[in-house]
Protein backbone atom coordinates (compact mmCIF):
# COMPACT_ATOMS: atom_id res chain seq x y z
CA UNK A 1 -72.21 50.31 -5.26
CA UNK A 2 -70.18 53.21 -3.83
CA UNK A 3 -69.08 55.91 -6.54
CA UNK A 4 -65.35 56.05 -5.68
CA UNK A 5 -62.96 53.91 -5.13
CA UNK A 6 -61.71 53.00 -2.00
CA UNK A 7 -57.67 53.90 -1.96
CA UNK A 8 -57.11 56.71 -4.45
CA UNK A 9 -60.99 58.26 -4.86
CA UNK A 10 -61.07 57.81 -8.28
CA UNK A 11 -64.78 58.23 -9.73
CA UNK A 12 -66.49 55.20 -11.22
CA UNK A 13 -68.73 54.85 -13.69
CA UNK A 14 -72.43 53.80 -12.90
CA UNK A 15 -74.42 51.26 -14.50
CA UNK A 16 -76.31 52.85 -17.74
CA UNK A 17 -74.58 56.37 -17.47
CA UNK A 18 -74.33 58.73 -19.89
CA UNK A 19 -71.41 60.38 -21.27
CA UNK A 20 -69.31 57.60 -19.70
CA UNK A 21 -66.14 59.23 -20.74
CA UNK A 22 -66.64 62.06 -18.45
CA UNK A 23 -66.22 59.90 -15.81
CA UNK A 24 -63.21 58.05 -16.88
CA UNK A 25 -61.60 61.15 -17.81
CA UNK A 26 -61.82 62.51 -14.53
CA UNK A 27 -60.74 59.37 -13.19
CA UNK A 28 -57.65 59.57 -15.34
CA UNK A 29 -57.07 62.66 -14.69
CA UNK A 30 -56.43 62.13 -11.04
CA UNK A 31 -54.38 58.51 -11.49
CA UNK A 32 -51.97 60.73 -13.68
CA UNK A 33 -51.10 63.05 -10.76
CA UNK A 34 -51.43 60.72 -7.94
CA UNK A 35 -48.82 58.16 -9.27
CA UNK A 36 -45.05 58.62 -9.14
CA UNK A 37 -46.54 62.08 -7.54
CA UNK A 38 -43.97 65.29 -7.51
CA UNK A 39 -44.77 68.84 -6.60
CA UNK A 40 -43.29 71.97 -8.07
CA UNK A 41 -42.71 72.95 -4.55
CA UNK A 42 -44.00 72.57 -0.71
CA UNK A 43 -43.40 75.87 0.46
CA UNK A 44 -47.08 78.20 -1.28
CA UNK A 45 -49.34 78.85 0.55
CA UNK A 46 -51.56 80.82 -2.50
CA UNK A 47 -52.40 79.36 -5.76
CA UNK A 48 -48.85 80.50 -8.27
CA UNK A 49 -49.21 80.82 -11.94
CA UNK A 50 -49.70 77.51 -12.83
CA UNK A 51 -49.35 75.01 -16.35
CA UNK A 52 -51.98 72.24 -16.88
CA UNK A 53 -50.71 70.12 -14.83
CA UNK A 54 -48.78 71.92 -12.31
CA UNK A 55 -49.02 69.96 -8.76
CA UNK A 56 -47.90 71.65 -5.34
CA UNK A 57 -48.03 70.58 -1.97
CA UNK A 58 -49.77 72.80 -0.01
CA UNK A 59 -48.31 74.59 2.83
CA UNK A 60 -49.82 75.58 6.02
CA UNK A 61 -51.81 78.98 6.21
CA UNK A 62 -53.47 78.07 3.04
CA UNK A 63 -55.56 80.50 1.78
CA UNK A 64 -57.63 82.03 -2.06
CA UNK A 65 -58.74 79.28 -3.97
CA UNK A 66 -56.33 76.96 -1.48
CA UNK A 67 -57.93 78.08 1.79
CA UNK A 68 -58.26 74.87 3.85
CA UNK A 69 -56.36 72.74 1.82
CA UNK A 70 -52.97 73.11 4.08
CA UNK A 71 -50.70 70.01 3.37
CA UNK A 72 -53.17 68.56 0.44
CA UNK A 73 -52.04 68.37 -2.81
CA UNK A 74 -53.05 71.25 -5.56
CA UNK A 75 -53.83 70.16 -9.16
CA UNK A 76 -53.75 72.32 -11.74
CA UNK A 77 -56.57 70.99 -14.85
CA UNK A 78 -58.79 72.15 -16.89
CA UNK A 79 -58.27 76.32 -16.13
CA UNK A 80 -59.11 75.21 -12.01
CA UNK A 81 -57.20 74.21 -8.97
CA UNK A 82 -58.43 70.38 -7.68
CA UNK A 83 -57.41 69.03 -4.42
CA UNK A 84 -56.08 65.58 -3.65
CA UNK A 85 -56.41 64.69 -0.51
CA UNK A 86 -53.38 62.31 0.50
CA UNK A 87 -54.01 58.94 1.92
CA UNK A 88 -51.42 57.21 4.54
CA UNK A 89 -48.32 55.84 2.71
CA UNK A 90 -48.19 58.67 -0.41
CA UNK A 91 -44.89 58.99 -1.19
CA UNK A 92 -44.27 62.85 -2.43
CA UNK A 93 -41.25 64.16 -4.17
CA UNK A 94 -40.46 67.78 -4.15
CA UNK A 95 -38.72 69.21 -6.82
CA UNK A 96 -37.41 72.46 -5.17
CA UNK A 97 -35.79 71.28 -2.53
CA UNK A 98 -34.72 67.45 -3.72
CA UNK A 99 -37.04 65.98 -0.39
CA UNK A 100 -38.97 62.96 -0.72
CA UNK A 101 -41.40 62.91 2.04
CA UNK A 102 -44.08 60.22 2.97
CA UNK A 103 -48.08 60.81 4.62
CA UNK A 104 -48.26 59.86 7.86
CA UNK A 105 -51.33 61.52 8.87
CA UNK A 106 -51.32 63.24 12.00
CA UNK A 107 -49.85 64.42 14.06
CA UNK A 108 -46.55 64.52 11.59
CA UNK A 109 -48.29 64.03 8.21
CA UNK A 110 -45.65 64.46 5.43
CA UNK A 111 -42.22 63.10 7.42
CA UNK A 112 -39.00 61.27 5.64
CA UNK A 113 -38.94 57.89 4.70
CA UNK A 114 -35.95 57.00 6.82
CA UNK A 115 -37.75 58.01 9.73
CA UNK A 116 -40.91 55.48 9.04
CA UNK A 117 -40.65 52.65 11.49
CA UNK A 118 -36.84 52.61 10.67
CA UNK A 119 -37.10 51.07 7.40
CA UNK A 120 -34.01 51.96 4.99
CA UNK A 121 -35.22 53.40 1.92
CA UNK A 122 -34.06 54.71 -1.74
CA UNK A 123 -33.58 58.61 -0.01
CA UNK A 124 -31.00 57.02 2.59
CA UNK A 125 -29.31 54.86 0.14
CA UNK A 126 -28.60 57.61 -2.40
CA UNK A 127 -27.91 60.65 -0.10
CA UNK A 128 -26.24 59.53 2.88
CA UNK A 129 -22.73 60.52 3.25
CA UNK A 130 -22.73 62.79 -0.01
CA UNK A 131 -20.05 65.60 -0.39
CA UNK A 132 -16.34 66.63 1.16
CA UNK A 133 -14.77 69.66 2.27
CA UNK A 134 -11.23 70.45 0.77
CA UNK A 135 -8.80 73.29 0.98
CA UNK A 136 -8.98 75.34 -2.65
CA UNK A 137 -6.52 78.09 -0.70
CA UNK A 138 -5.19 80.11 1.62
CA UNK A 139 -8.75 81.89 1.52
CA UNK A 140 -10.65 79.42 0.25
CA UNK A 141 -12.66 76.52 1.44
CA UNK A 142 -15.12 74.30 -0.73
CA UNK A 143 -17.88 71.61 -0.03
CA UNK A 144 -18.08 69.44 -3.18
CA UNK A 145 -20.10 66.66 -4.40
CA UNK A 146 -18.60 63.39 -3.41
CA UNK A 147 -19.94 60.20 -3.17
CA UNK A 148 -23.60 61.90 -4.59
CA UNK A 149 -24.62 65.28 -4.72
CA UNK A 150 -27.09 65.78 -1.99
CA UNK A 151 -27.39 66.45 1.94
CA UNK A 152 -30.00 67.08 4.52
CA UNK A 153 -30.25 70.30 6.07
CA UNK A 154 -33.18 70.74 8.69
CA UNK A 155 -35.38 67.23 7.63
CA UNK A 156 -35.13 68.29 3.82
CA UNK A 157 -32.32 66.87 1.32
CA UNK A 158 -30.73 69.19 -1.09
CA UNK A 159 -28.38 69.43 -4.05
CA UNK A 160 -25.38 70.10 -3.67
CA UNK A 161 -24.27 72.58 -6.42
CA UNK A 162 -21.78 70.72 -9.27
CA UNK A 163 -19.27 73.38 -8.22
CA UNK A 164 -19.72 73.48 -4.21
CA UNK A 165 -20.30 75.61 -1.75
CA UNK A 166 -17.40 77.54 -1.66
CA UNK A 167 -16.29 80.25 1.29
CA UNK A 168 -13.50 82.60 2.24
CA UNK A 169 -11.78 83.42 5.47
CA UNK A 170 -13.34 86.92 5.50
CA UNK A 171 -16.92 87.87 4.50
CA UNK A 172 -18.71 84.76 5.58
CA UNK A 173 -21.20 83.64 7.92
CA UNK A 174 -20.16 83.28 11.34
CA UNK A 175 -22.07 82.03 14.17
CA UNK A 176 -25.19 82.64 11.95
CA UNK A 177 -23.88 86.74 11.12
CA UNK A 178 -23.16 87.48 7.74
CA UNK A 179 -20.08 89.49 6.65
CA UNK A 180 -17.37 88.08 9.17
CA UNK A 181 -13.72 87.38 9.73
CA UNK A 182 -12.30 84.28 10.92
CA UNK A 183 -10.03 84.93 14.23
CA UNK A 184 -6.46 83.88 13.92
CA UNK A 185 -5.53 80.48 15.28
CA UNK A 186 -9.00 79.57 15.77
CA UNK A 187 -10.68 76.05 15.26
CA UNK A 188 -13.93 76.61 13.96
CA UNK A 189 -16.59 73.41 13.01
CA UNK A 190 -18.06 73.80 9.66
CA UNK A 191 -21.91 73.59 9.04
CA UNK A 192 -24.05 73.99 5.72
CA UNK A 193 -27.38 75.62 6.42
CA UNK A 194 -30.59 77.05 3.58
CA UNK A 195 -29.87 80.37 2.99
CA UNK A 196 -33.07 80.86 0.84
CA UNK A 197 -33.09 78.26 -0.70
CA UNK A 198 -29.00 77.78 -0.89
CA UNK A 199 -26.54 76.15 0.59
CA UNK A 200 -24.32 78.10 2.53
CA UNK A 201 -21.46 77.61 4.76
CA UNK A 202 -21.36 79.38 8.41
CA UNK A 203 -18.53 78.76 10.54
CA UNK A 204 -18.96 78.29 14.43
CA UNK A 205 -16.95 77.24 17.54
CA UNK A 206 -19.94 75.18 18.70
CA UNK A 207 -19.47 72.03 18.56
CA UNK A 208 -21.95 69.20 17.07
CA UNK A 209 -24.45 66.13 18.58
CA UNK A 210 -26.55 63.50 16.81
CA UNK A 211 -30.29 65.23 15.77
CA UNK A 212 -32.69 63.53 17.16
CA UNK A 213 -35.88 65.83 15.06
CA UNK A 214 -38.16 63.74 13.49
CA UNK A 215 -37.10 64.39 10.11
CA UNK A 216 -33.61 64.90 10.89
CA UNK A 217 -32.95 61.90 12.60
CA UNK A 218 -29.36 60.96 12.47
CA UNK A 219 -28.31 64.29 10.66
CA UNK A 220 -24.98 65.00 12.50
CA UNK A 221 -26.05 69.39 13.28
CA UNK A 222 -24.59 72.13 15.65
CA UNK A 223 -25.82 71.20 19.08
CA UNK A 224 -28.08 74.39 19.29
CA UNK A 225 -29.48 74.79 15.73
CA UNK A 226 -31.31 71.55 13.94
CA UNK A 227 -30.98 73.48 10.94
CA UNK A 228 -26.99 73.94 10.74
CA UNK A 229 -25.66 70.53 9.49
CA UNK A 230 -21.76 69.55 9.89
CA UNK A 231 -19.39 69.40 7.03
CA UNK A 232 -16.18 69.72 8.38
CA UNK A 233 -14.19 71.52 10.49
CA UNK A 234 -11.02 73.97 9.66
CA UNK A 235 -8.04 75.27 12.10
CA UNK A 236 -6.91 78.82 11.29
CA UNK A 237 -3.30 79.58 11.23
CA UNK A 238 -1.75 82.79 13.01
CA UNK A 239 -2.67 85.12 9.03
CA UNK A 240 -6.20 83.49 9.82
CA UNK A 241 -6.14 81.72 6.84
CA UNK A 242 -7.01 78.29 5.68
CA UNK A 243 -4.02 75.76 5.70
CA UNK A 244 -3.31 72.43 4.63
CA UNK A 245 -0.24 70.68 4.46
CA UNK A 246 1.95 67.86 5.73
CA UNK A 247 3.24 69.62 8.97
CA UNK A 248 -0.32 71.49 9.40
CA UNK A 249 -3.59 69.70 8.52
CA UNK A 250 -5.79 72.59 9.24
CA UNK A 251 -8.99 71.03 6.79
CA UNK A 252 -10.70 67.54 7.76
CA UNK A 253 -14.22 66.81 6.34
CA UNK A 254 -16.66 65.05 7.94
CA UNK A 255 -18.07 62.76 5.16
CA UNK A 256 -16.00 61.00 2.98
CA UNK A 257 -12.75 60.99 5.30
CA UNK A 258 -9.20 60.58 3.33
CA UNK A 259 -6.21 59.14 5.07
CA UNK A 260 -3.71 62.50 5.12
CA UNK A 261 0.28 62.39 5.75
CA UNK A 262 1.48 63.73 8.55
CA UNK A 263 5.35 65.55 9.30
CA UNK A 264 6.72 67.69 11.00
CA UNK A 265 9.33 69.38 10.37
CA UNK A 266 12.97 67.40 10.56
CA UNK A 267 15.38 68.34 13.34
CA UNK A 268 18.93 69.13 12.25
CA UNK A 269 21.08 68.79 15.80
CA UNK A 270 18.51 69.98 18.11
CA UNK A 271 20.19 70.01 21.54
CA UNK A 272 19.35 69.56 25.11
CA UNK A 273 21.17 69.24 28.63
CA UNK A 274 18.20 68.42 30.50
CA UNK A 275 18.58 65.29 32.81
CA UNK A 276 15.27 62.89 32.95
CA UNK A 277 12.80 65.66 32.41
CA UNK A 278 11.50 65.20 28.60
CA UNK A 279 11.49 68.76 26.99
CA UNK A 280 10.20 70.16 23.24
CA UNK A 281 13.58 70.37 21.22
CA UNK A 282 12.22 72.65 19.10
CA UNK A 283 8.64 74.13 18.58
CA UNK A 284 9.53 74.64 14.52
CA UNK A 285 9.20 70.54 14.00
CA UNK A 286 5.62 70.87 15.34
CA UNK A 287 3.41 68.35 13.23
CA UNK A 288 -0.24 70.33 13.54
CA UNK A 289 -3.68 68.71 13.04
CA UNK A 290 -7.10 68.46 13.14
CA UNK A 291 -8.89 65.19 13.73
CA UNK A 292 -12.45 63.79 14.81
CA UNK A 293 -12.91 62.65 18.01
CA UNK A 294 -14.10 58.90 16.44
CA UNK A 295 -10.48 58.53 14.95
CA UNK A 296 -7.07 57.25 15.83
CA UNK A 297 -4.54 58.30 14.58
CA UNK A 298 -0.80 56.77 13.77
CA UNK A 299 2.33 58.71 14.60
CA UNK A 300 6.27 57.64 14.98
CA UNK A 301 8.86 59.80 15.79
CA UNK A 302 12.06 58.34 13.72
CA UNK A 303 15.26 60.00 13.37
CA UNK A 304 19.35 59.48 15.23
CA UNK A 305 20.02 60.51 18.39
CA UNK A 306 23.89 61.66 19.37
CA UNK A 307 25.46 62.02 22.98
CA UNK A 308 28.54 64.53 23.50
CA UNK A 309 29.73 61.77 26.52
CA UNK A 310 30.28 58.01 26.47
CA UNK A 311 27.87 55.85 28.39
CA UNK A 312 25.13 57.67 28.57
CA UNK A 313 21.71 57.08 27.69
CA UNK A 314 20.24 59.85 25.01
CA UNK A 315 16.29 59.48 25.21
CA UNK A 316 13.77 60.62 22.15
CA UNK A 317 9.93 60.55 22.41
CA UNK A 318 7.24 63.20 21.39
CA UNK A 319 4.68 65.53 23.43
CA UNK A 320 1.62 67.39 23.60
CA UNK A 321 2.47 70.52 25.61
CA UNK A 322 0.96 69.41 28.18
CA UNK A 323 2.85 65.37 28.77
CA UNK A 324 6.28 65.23 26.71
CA UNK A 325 6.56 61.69 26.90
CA UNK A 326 3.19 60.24 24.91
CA UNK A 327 4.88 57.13 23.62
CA UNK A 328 7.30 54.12 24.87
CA UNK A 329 11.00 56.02 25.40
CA UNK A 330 13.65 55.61 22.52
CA UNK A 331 16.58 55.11 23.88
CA UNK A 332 20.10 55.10 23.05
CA UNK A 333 23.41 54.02 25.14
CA UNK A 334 26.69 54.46 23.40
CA UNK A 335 30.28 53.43 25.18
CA UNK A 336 31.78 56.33 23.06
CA UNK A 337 30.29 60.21 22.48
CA UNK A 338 29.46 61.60 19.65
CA UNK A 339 28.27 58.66 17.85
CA UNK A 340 25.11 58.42 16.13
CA UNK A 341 22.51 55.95 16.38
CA UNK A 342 19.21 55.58 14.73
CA UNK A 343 15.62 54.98 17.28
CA UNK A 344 12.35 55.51 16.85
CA UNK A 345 8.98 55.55 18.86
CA UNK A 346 5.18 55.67 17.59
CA UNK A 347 2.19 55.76 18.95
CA UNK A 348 -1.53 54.89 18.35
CA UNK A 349 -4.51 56.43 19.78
CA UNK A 350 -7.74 58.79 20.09
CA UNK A 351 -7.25 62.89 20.54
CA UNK A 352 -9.72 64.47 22.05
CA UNK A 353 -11.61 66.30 18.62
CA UNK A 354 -10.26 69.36 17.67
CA UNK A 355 -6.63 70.86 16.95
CA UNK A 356 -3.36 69.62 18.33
CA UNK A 357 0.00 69.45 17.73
CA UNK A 358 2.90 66.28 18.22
CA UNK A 359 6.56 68.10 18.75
CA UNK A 360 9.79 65.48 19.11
CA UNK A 361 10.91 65.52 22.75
CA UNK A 362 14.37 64.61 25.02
CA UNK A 363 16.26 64.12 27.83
CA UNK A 364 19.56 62.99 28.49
CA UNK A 365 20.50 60.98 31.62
CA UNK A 366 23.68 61.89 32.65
CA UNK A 367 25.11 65.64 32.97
CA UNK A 368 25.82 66.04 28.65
CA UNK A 369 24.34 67.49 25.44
CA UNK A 370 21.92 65.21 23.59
CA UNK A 371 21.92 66.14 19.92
CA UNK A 372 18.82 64.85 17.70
CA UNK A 373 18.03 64.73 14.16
CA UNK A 374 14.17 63.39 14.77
CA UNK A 375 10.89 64.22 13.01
CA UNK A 376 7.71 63.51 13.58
CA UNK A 377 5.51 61.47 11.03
CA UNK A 378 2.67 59.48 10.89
CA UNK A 379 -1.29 59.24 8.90
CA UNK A 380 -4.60 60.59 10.04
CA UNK A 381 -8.00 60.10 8.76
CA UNK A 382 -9.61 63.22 8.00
């Protein structure tokens, strides 16, 4: 009969043995920290101060009463450090850093869950998709729990603080440097990274890409930097400030999306002369925004057109900058001039990610003055 047992190593207890409760002490002992098994932390690499009972996962470079035991699991009973060595399957929970990891053996040994032969599991369930970044101010930014509290960063899950991660338009992180500015009239994506142990925002003009890390599989990250995951992204105005309203949606957040009003300013008798060439009326009814490259988005431009001559045909639409005529031509014929007469255009389809702005647009076309009282509206999802 073989003194252990086969799964966990737990001692047995021999046929005629004395002080039988030794045994089953010991083999107590070790059931209690093997089952439903959390660590204190995975990150020592020398035995801490420890409480009876105190279990850690050991990291690599092990060394004192720990030397060799790199990725094992440290016991603290009885005044002594034990090791427990992990069989494939262990699930581990660390208490530091929120991860919940799983023994592989080599060559990845402790990996996440969701990464296991692609099954879904209680870490993917209860994290994914946690959090949203909101505008607080004009110099203020904040990632908040949403939906959960935590989020990966670099193959481990963490907690994201009850208040947020908050940051400013001056002092922060930028491009991994701390103590920045944000530029003016800047787009800038918006990752979360560990800054010792906390979450911390760092603003960057590189954009993001799927990780593909074995841990971090899935985990939407800055296409350099694994450990930089995206929250959101944020469009400075020309103070370099945050900004966030109806005819500017400078904040969009990449979990937890809201759908977010859009309008531009309303013209008031805008004019233009120009014959079958669509031109901006006026760059003060600009409706600015941010949105993700995986969204459409709605717009209309509504309003009345008027025509200083009979007959001819006033046209509304709305433009980019770069092609004034995005949408199916509104247009208006009246026999007499000066008469006003209500059209409208919209439009539904994909920007290209980042900022950009929708501006109401005319022509006229017949030698006259076109006179428009348009606005741009519409809803993103953001």
């Amino acid at each position: 009969m073989t003194e252990l047992t086969a799964h966990l190593g737990l001692p047995l207890i021999a046929a005629a043995q004395a002080q039988k409760h030794v045994t089953h002490n010991e083999a107590i002992v070790a059931l209690d920290a093997i089952v439903q098994l959390s660590v204190k932390d995975s990150t020592h690499t020398a035995p801490p101060a420890a409480a009876e009972g105190d279990r850690y996962k050991v990291a690599s470079g092990a060394t004192g009463a720990w030397a060799g035991w790199d990725l094992n699991i440290a016991l603290y009973t009885n005044g002594a450090w034990t090791k427990l060595v992990p069989q494939k399957g262990w699930l581990c929970f660390d208490e530091a850093s929120g991860a919940l990891t799983v023994w592989q053996g080599a060559p990845n040994y402790w990996v996440d869950p969701a990464a296991v032969a692609g099954y879904l599991t209680a870490a993917t369930l209860n994290h994914a998709g946690c959090g949203q970044l909101r505008y607080v101010s004009a110099t203020q930014i904040r990632f908040a729990p949403f939906n959960g509290d935590r989020i990966k960063i670099a193959g481990a899950w963490h907690q994201i603080p009850p208040a947020g991660v908050a940051a400013g338009n001056t002092g922060v992180f930028v491009e991994g440097v701390a103590g920045q500015n944000l530029f003016a009239n800047t787009t800038y994506y918006v990752y979360l990274f560990n800054n010792s142990g906390a979450p911390t925002i760092n603003f960057s003009t590189v954009g993001h890409g799927t990780s593909s890390v074995a841990g971090n599989v899935g985990v939407e990250t800055k296409v350099d930097d694994n450990s930089l995951t995206l929250i959101g992204m944020i469009r400075t105005n020309a103070s370099g400030q945050f900004q966030d309203s109806a005819a500017f949606r400078g904040v969009a957040s990449w979990f937890n999306r809201r759908n977010r009003a859009l309008a531009g300013a309303a013209l008031n008798g805008a004019q233009t002369t120009s014959i079958n060439t669509f031109v901006e009326l006026s760059a003060a009814a600009r409706a600015q925004f941010l949105t993700w490259g995986d969204e459409d988005i709605k717009v209309e431009c509504v309003g009345q057109l008027v025509n200083s001559a009979g007959n001819v045909t006033t046209y509304s639409n709305m433009g980019n900058g770069t092609i004034q005529n995005l949408a199916p031509n509104a247009a208006v014929t009246i026999t007499s001039g000066n008469v006003g007469w209500t059209a409208s255009t919209s439009l539904s389809t994909n920007f290209a990610e980042g900022f950009s702005y929708l501006t109401p647009t005319g022509c006229v076309s017949n030698p006259s003055t076109g006179t428009y009282y348009t606005q741009i509206i519409g809803m993103l999802r953001i």
